[in-house]
C-alpha atoms as a PDB file:
ATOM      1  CA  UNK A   1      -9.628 -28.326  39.300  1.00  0.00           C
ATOM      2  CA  UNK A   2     -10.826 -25.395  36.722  1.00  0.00           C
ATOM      3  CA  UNK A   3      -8.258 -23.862  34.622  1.00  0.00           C
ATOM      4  CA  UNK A   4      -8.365 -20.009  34.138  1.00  0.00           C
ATOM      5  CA  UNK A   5      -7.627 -19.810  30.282  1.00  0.00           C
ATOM      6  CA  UNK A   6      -5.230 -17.197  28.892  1.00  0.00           C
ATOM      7  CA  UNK A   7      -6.503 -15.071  26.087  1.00  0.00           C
ATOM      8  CA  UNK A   8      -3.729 -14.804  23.059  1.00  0.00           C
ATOM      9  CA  UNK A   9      -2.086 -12.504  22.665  1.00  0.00           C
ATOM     10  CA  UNK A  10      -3.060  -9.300  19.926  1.00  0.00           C
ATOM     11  CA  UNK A  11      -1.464  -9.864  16.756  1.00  0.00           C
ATOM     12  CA  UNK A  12       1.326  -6.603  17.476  1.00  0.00           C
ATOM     13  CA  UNK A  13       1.895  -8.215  20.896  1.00  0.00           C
ATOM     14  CA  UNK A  14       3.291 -11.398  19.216  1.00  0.00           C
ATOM     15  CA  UNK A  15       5.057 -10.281  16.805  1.00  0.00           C
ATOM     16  CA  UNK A  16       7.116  -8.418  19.654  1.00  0.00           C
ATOM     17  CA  UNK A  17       7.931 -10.984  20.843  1.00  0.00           C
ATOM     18  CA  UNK A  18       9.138 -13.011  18.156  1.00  0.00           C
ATOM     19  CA  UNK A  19      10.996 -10.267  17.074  1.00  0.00           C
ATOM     20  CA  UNK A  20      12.882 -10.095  20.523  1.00  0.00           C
ATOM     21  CA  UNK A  21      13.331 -14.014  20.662  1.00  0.00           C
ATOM     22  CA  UNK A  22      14.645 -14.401  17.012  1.00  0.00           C
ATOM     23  CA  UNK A  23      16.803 -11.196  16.524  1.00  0.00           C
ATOM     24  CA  UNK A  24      18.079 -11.164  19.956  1.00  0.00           C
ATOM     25  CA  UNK A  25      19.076 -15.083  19.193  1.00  0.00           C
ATOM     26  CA  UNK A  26      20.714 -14.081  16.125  1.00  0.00           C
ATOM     27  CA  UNK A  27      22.192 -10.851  17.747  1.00  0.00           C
ATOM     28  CA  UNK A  28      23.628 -12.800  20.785  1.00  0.00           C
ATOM     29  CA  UNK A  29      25.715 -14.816  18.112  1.00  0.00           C
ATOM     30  CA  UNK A  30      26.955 -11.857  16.657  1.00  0.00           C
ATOM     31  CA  UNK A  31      27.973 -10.043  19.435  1.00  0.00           C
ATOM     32  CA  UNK A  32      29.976 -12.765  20.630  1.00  0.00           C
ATOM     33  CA  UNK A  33      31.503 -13.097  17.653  1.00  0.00           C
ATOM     34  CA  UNK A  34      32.428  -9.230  17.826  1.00  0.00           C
ATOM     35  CA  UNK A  35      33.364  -9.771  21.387  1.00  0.00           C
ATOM     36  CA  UNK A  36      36.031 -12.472  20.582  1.00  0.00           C
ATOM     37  CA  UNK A  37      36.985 -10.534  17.597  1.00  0.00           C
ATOM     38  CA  UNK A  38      36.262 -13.543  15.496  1.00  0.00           C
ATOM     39  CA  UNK A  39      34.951 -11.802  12.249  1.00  0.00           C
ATOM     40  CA  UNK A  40      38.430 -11.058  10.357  1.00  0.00           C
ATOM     41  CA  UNK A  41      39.152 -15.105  11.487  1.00  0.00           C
ATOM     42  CA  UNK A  42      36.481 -16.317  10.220  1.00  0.00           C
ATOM     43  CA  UNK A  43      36.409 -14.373   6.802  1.00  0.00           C
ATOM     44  CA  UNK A  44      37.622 -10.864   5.779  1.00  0.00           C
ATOM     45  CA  UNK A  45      33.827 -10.231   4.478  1.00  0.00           C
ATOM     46  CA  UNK A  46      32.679 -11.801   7.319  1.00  0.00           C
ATOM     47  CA  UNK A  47      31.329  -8.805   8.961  1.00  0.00           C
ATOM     48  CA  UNK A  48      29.748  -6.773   6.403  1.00  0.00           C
ATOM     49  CA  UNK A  49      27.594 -10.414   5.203  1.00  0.00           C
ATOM     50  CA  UNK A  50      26.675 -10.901   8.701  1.00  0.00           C
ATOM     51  CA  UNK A  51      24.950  -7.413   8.565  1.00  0.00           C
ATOM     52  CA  UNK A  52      23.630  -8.104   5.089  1.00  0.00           C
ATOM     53  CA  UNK A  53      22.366 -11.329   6.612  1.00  0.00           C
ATOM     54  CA  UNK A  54      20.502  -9.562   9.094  1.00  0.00           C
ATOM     55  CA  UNK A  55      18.793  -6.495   7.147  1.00  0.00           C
ATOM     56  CA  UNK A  56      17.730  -9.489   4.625  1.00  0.00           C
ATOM     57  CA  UNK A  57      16.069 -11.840   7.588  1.00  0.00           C
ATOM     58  CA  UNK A  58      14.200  -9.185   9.343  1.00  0.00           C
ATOM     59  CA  UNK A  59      13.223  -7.453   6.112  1.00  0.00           C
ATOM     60  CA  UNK A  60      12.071 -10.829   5.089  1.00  0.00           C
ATOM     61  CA  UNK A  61       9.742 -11.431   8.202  1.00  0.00           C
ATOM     62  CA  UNK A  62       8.298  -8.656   8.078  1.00  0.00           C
ATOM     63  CA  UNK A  63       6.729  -9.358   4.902  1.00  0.00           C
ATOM     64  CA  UNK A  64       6.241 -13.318   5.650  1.00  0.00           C
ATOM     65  CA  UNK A  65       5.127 -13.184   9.542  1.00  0.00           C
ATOM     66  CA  UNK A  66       1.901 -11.753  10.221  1.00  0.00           C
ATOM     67  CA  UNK A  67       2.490 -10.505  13.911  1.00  0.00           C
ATOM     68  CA  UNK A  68       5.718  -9.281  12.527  1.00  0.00           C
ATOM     69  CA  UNK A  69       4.043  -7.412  10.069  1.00  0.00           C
ATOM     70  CA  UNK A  70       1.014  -6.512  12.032  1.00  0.00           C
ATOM     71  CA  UNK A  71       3.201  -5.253  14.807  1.00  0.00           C
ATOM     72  CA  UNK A  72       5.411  -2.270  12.490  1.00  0.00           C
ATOM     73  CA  UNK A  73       1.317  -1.354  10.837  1.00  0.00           C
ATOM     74  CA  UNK A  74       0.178  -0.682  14.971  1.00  0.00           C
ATOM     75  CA  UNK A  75       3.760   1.753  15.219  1.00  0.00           C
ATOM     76  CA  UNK A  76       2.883   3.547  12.002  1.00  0.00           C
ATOM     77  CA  UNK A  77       5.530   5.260   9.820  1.00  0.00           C
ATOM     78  CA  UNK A  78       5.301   8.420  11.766  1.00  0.00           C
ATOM     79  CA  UNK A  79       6.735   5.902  15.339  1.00  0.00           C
ATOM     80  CA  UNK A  80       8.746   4.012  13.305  1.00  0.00           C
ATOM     81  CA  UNK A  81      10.393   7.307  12.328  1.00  0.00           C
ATOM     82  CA  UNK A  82      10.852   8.578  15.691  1.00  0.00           C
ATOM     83  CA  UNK A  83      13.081   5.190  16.663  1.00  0.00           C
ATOM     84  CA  UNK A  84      15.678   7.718  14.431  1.00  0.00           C
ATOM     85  CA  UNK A  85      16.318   9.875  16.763  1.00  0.00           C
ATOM     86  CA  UNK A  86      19.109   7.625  18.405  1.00  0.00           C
ATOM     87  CA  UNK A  87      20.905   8.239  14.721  1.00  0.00           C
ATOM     88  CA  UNK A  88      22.078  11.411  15.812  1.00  0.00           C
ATOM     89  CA  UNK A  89      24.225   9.805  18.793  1.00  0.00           C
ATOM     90  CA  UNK A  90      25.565   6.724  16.843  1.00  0.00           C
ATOM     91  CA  UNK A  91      26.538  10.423  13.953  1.00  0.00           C
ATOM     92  CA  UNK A  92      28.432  12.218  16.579  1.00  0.00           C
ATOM     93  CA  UNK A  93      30.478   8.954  17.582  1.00  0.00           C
ATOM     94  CA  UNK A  94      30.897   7.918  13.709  1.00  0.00           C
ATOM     95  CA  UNK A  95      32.484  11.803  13.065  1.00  0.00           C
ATOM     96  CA  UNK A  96      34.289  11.855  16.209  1.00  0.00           C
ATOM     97  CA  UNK A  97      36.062   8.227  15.378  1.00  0.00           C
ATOM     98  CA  UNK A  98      36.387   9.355  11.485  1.00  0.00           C
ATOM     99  CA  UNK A  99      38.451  12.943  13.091  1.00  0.00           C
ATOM    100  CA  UNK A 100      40.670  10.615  15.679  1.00  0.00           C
ATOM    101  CA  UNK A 101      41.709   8.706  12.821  1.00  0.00           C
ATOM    102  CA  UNK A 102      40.400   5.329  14.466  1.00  0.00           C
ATOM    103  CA  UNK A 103      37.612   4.915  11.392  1.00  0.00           C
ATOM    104  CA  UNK A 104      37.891   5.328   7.693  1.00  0.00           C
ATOM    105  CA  UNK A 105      37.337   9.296   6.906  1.00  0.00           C
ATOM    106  CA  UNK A 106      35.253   8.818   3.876  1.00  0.00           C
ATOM    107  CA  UNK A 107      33.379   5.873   5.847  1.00  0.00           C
ATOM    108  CA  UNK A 108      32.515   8.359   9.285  1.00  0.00           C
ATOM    109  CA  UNK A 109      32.041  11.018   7.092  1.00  0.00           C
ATOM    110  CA  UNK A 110      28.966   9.605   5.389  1.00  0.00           C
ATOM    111  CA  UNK A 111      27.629   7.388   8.206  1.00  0.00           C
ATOM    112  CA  UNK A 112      27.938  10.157  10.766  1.00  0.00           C
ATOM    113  CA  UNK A 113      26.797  13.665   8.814  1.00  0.00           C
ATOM    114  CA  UNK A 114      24.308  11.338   6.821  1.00  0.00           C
ATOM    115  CA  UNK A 115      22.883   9.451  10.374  1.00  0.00           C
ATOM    116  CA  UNK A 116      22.523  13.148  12.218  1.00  0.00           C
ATOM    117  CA  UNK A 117      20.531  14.624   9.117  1.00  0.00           C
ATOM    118  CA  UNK A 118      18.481  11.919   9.636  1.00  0.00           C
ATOM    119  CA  UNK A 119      18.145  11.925  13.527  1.00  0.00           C
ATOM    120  CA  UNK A 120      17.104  15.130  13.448  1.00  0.00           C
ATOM    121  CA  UNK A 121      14.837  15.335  10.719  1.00  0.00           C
ATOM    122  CA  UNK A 122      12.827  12.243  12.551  1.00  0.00           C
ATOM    123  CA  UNK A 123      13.213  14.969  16.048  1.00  0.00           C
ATOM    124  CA  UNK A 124      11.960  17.473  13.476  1.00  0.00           C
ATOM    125  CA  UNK A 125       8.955  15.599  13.288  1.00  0.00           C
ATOM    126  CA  UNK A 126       7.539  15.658  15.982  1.00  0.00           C
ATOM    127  CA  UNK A 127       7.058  18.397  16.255  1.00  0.00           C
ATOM    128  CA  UNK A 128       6.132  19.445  12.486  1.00  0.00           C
ATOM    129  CA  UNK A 129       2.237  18.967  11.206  1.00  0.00           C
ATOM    130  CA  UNK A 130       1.731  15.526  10.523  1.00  0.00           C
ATOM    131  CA  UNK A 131       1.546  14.922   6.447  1.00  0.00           C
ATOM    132  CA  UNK A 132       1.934  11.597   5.023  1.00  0.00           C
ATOM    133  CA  UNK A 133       4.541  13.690   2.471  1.00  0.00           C
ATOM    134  CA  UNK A 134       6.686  14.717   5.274  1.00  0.00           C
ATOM    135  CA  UNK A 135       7.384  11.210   6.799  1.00  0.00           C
ATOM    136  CA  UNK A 136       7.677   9.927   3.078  1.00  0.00           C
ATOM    137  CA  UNK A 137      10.157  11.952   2.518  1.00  0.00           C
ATOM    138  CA  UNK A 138      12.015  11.245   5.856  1.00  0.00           C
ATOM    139  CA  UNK A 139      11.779   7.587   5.314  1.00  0.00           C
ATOM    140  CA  UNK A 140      12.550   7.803   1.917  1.00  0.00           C
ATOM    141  CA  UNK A 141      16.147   9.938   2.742  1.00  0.00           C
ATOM    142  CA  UNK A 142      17.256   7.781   6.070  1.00  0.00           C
ATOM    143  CA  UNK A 143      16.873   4.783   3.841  1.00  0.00           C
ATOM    144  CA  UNK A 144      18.839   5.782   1.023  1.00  0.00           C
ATOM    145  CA  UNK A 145      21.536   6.951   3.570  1.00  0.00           C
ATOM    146  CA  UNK A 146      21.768   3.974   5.275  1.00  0.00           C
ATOM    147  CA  UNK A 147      22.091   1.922   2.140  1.00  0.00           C
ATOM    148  CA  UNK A 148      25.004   4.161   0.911  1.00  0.00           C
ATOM    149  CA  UNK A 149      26.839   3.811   4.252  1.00  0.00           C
ATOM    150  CA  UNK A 150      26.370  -0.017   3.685  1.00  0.00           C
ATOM    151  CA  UNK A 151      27.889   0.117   0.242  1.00  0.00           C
ATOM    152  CA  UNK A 152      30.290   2.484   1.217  1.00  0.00           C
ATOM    153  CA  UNK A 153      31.326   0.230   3.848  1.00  0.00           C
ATOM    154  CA  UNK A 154      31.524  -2.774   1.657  1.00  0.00           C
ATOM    155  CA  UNK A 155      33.524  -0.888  -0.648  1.00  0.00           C
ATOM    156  CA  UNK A 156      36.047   0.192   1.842  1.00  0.00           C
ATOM    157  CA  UNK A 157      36.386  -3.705   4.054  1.00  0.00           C
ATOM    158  CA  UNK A 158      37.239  -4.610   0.494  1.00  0.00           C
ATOM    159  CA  UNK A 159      39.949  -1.919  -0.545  1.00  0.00           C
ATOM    160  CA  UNK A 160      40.991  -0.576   2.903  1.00  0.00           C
ATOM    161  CA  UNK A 161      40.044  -2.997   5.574  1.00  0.00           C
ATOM    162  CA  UNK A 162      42.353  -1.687   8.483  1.00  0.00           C
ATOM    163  CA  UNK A 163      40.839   1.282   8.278  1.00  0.00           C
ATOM    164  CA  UNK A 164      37.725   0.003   9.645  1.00  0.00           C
ATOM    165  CA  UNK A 165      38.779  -2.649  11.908  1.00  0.00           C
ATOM    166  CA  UNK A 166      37.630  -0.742  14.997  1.00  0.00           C
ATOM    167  CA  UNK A 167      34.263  -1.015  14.040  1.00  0.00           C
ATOM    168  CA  UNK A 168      33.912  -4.981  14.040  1.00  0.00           C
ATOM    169  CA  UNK A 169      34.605  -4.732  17.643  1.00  0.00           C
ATOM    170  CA  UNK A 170      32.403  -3.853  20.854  1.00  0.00           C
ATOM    171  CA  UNK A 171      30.798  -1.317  21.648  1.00  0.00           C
ATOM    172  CA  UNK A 172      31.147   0.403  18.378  1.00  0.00           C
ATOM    173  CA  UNK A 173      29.718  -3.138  16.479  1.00  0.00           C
ATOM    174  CA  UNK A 174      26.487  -2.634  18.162  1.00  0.00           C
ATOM    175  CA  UNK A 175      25.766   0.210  15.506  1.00  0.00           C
ATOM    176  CA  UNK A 176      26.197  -2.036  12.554  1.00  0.00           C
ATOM    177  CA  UNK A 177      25.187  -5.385  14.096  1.00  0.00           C
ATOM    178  CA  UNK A 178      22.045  -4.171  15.878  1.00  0.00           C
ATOM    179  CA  UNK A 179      21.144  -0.375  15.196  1.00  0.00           C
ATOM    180  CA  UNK A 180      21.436  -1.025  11.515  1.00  0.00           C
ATOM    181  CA  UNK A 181      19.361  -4.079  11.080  1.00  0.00           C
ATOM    182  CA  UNK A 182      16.469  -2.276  12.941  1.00  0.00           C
ATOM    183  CA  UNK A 183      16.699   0.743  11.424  1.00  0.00           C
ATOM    184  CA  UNK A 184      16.491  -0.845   7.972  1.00  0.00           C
ATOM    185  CA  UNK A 185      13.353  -2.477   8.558  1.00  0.00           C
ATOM    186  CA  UNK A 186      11.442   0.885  10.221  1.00  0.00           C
ATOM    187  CA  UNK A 187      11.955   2.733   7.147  1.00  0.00           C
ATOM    188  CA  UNK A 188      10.973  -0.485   5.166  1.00  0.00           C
ATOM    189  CA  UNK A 189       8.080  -1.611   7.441  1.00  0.00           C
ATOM    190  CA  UNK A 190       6.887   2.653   6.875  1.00  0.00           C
ATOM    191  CA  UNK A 191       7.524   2.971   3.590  1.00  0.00           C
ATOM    192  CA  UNK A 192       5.152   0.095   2.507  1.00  0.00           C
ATOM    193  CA  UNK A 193       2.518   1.406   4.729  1.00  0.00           C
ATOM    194  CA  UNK A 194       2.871   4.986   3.022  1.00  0.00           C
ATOM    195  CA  UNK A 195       3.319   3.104  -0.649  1.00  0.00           C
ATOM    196  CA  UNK A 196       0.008   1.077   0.296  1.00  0.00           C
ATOM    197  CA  UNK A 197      -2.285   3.728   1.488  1.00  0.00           C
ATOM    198  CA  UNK A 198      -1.479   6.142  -1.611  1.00  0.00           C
ATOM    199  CA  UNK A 199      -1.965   3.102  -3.566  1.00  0.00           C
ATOM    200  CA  UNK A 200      -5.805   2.611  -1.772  1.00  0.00           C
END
């Protein structure tokens, strides 16, 4: 009997998949968490490390995994900037929790006005010339903003931590849990491809 042998897969290919198998592991554990509303049980900083945790992982195998690595240089910065868009969506829920007084004002204030800005600057580009400077720049900005929300958010589960209790809990912990994480890692995967060809 002859065997028909399977080619391997391209580099981007695997590193698809091993992105889906090991963050959707690790995201399965934290949803259920979030689901049983488990996080202020386990720890009060249990939530905000747990997000940490998974910026730091995936940040980490993207520099350490090759198909990891060769799969965010095959999207480019300019389609790892239009992932973004959904940012505008998770803004308009963050401002409309922060005005109902379920969420921490000076929390949905800066996650949601910051997370539209940058939602529709990465809608903006599409339809803009494409200029290395232009995605920098975007990348650069929805970065920074999502590392202020972080600290902000840190800050607050530290001083205030009622005030954000909502958003340890499904749906909203999606956003933080699984949004964040790969958001994170598209502006890190496209800003070393931008820092690296300037650098050529």
């Amino acid at each position: 009997m002859s065997y028909i042998e399977t080619p391997p897969l391209p580099a981007p290919a695997q590193g698809a998949r091993l992105l889906a198998l090991g963050f959707g592991a690790f995201t399965a554990i934290t949803v259920t968490l979030s689901a049983l509303d488990l996080y202020p049980v386990i720890h009060p900083n249990a939530f905000p490390a747990t997000i940490l945790l998974a910026n730091v992982l995936l940040v980490t195998a993207y520099f350490t995994v090759p198909s990891i690595n060769a799969l965010g240089r095959a999207m480019g910065p300019y389609h790892l900037a239009y992932f973004h868009v959904w940012r505008v969506i998770a803004g308009a829920i963050f401002v409309y929790l922060g005005a109902s007084g379920t969420l921490n004002p000076t929390f949905t204030d800066r996650a949601g006005f910051g997370d539209i800005l940058a939602g529709l600057i990465a809608g903006a580009l599409i339809l803009l010339p494409r200029r290395t400077a232009f995605v920098a720049t975007f990348h650069v900005v929805g970065f920074a903003d999502l590392l202020l929300v972080i600290a902000t958010g840190i800050y607050i589960n530290n001083t205030a931590p009622e005030t954000l209790a909502a958003i340890t809990l499904l749906p909203l912990s999606l956003i933080p849990l699984v949004g964040v994480p790969i958001s994170i890692l598209s502006h890190v995967a496209a800003l070393e491809q931008v820092f690296r060809g300037w650098r050529a």
